[in-house]
Protein backbone atom coordinates (compact mmCIF):
# COMPACT_ATOMS: atom_id res chain seq x y z
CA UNK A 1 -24.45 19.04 -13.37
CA UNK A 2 -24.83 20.06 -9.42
CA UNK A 3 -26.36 16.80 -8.72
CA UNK A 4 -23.05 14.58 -10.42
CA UNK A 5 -20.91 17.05 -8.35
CA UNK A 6 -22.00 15.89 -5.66
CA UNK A 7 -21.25 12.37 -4.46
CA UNK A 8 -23.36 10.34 -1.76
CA UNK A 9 -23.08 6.88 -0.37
CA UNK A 10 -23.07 5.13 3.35
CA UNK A 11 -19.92 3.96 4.54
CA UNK A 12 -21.60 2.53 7.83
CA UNK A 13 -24.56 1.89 9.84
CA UNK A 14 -26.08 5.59 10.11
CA UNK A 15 -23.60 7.54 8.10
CA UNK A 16 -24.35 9.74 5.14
CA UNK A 17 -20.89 10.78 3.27
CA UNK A 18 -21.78 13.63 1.02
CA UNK A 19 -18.29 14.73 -1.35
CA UNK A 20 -17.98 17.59 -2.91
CA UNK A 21 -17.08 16.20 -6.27
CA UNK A 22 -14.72 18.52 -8.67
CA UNK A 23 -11.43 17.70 -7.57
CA UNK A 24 -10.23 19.15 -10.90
CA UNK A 25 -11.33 22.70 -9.31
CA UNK A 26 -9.77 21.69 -6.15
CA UNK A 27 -13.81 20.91 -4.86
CA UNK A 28 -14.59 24.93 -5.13
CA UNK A 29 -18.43 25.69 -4.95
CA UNK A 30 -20.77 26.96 -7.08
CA UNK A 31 -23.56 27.96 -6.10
CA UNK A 32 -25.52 24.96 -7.77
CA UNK A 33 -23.17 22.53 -5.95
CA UNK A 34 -24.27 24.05 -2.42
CA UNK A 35 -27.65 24.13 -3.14
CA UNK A 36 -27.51 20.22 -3.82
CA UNK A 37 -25.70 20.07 -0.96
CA UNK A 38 -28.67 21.80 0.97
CA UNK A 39 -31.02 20.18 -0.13
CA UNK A 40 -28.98 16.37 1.07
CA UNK A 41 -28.83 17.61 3.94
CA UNK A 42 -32.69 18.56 4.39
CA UNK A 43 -33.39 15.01 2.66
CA UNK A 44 -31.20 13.62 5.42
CA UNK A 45 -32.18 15.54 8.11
CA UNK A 46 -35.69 13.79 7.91
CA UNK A 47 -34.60 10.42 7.04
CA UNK A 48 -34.14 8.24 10.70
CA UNK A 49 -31.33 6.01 9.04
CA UNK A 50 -29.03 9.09 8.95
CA UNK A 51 -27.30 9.61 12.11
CA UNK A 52 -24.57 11.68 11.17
CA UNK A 53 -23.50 13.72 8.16
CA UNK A 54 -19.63 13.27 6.82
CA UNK A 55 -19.01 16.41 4.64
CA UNK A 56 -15.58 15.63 2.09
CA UNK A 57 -13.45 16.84 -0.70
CA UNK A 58 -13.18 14.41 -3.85
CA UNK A 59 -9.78 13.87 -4.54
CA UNK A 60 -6.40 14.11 -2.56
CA UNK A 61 -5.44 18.08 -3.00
CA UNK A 62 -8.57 19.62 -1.48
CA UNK A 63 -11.50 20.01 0.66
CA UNK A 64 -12.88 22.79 -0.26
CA UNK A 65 -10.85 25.88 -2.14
CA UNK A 66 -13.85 28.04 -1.85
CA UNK A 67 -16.76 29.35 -3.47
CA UNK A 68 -16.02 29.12 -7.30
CA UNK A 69 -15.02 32.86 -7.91
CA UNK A 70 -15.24 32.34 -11.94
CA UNK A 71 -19.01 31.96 -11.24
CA UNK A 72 -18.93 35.12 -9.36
CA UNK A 73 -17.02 36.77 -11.79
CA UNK A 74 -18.91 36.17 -14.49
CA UNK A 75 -22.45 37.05 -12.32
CA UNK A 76 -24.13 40.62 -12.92
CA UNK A 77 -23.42 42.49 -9.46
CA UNK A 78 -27.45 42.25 -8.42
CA UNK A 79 -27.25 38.30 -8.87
CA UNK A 80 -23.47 37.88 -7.39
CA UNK A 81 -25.70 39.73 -4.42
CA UNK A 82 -28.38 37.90 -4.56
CA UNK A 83 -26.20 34.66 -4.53
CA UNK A 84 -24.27 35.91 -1.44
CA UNK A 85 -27.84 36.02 0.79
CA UNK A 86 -28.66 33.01 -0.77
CA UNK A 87 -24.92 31.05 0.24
CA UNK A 88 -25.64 32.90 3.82
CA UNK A 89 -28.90 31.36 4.81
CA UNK A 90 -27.42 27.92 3.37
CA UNK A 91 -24.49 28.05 5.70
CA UNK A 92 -26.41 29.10 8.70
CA UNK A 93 -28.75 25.59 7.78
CA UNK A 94 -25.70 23.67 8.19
CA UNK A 95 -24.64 25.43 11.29
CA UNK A 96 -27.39 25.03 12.74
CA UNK A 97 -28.76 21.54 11.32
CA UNK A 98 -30.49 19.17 13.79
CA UNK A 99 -27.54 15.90 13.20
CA UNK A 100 -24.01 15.74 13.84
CA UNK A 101 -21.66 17.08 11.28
CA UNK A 102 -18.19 15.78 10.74
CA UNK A 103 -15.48 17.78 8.08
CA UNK A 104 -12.99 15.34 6.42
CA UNK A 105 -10.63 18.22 6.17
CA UNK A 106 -7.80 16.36 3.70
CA UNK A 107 -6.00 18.57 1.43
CA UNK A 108 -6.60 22.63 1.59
CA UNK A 109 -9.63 24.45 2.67
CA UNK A 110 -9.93 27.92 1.67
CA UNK A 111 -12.83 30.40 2.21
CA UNK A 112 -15.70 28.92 2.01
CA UNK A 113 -14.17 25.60 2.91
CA UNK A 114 -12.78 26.21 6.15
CA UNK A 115 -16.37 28.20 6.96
CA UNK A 116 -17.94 24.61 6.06
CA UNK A 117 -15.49 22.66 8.38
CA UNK A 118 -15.86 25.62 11.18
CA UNK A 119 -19.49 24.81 11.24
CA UNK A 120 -19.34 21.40 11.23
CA UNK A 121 -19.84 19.62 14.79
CA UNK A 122 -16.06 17.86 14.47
CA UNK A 123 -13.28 18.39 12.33
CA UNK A 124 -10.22 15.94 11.63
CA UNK A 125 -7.18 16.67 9.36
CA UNK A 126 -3.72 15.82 8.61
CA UNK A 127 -0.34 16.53 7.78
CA UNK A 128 -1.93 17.78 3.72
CA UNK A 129 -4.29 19.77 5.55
CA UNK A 130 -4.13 23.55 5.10
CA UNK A 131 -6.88 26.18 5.97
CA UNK A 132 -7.69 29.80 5.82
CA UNK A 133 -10.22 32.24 6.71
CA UNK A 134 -8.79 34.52 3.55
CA UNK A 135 -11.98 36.74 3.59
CA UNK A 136 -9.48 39.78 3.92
CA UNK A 137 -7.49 39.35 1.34
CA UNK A 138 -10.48 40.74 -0.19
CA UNK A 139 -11.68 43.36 1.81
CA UNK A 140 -14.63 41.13 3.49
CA UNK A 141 -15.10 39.36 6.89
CA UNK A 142 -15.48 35.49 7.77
CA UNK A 143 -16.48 33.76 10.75
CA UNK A 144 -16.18 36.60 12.88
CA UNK A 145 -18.97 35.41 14.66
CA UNK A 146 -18.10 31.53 15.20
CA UNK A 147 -13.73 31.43 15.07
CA UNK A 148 -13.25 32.92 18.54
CA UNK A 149 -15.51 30.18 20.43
CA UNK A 150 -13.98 27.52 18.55
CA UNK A 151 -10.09 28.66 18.58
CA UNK A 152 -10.33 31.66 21.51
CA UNK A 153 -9.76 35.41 20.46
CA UNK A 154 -6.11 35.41 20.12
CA UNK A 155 -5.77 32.57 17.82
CA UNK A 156 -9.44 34.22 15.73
CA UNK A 157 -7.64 37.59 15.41
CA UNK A 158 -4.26 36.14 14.02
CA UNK A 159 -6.21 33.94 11.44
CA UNK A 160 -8.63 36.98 10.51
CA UNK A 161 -6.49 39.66 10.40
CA UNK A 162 -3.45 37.81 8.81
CA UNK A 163 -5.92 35.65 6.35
CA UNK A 164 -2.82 33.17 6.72
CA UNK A 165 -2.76 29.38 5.83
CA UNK A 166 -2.73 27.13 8.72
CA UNK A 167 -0.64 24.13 8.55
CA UNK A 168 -2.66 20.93 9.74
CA UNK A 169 -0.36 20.17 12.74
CA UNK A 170 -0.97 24.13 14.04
CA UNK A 171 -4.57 23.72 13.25
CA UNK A 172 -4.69 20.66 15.46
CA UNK A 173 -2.81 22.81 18.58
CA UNK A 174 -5.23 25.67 18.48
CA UNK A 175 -8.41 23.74 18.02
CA UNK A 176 -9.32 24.06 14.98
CA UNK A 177 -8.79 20.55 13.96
CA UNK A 178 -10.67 18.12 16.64
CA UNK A 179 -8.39 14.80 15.26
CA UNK A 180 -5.14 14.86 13.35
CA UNK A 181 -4.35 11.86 11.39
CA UNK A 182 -2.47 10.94 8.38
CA UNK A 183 -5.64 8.84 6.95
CA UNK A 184 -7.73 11.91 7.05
CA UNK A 185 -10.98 9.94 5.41
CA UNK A 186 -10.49 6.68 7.71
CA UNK A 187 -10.68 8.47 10.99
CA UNK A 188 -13.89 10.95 10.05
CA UNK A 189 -15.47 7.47 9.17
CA UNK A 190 -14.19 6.50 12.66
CA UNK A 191 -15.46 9.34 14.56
CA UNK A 192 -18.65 9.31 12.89
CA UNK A 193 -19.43 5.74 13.59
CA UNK A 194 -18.55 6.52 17.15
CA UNK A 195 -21.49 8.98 17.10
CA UNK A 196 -23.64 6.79 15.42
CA UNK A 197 -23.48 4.24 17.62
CA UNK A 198 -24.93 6.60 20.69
CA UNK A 199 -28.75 7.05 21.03
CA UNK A 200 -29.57 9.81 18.60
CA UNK A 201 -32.44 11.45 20.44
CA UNK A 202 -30.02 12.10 23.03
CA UNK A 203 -26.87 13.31 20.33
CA UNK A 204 -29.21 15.53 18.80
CA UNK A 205 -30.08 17.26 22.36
CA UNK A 206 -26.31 17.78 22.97
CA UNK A 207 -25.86 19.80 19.64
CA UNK A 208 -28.86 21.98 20.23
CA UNK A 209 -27.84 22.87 23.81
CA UNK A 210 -24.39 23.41 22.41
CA UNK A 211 -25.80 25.97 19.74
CA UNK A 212 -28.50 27.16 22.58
CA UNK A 213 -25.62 28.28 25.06
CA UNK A 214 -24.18 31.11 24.25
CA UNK A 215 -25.54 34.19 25.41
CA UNK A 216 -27.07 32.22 28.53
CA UNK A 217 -25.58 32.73 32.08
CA UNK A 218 -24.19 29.06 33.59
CA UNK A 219 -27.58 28.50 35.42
CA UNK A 220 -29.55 28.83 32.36
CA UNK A 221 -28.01 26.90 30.67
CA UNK A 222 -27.55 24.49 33.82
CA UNK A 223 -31.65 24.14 33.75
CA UNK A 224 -31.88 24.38 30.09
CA UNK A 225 -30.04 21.31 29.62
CA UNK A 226 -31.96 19.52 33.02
CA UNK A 227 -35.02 20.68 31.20
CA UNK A 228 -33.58 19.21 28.23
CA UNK A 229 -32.64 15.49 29.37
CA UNK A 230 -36.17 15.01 31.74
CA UNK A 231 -38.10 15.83 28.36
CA UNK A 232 -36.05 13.40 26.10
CA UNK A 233 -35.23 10.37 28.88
CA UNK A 234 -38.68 10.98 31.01
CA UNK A 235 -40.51 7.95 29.03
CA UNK A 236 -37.24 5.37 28.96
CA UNK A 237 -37.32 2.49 31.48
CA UNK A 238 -33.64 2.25 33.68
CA UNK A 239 -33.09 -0.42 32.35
CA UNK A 240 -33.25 0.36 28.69
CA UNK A 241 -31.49 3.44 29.27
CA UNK A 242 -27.95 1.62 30.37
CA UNK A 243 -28.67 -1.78 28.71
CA UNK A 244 -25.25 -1.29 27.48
CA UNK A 245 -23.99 -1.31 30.60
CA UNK A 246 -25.98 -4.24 31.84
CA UNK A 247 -25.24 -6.45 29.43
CA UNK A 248 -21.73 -6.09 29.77
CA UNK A 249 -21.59 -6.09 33.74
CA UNK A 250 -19.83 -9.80 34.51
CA UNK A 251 -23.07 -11.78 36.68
CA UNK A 252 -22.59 -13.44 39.89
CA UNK A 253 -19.69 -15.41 39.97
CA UNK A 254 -17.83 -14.51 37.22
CA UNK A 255 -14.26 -12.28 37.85
């Protein structure tokens, strides 16, 4: 059942869609469903035609309402518990996977969903957008640890401590959307083609110094990412290296 919840196909040259496919539950998650999704991702983490991941919502209502809290409901406490370490280390994988990650944010994202567009590399949205960090609604904590770099602290307290739903447009003006565009699914497909189109050794270095920062002072980081590009360009010929660029400079004579 995970496996037909979960929808797959390759709208481009390098691009790996992966929906989350129960629009009838507004795309909430059980626990199956993300470990199908975990285990995409790992498939597609080691598979070289896979540029970049789009993570979506089947449907036009939601992206992601959550973690399916009838499962949890109906789990004995020790299992609901086990299941929560279980959804932790999964989330942290996508955090932290090794290819760009773009959230098709159409329709509401509760919980669980807006932790899955947080951690994604890019997020676009639009006007049917809605999203919510609602963790303390229920006496818990969410994305304490990620909301403030992405949003800064004043917008991360408001959206913690409130658990309020954020309009798409007010999403968009405190970060937490990257694009806002009526044609929610279009313009992920756009952005993610974008990325696939760059060298991916070199995409793959920007996301890992990106997750690597934090906690460094500017000069580490300043050699980390030197240290960084001599290791990955050190073997490339100039001329390889901006062959875009040469081929598109006008030649002798030409205006």
């Amino acid at each position: 059942m995970a496996e037909e919840d979960l929808r797959r196909d390759h709208p481009a040259p390098g691009v790996l869609r992966l929906t989350l496919d129960r629009p009838h539950a507004h795309n909430a998650m059980p626990i199956a469903l993300q470990r199908a999704l975990d285990a995409a991702l790992s498939g597609a983490a080691q598979d070289d035609s896979v540029r970049v991941v789009v993570l979506a919502g089947a449907g036009e209502r939601a992206f992601c309402a959550g973690y399916d809290l009838k499962e949890l409901e109906a789990m004995p406490p020790e299992a609901a518990q086990a299941s929560m370490t279980e959804r932790e280390d999964m989330l942290w994988r996508y955090l932290t996977y090794p290819k760009p990650t773009v959230a098709a944010v159409d329709g509401i994202a509760y919980g669980a969903g807006t932790m899955y567009a947080a951690c994604s590399d890019l997020r676009v949205g639009g006007p049917a957008t809605t999203m919510a960090v609602s963790a303390a609604r229920y006496g818990g904590a969410n994305l304490t640890w990620l909301l403030d770099t992405l949003i800064g602290a004043s917008h991360a307290r408001d959206l913690l401590l409130t658990a309020r739903a954020v309009p798409g447009a007010e999403a968009y003006r405190i970060g937490l959307l990257n694009r806002y565009e009526p044609d929610v699914s279009q313009t992920a497909l756009q952005v993610a083609k974008d990325i696939a189109a760059q060298p991916p050794e070199g995409i793959q270095q920007i996301k890992q110094l990106l997750l690597e920062g934090p906690g460094r002072n500017l000069r580490a980081r300043y050699e980390h990412e030197n240290s960084a590009v001599r290791s990955t360009l050190r073997q490339q010929p100039i001329a390889e290296m901006f062959s875009t660029f040469f081929a598109s400079r006008p030649t002798a004579g030409e205006v």
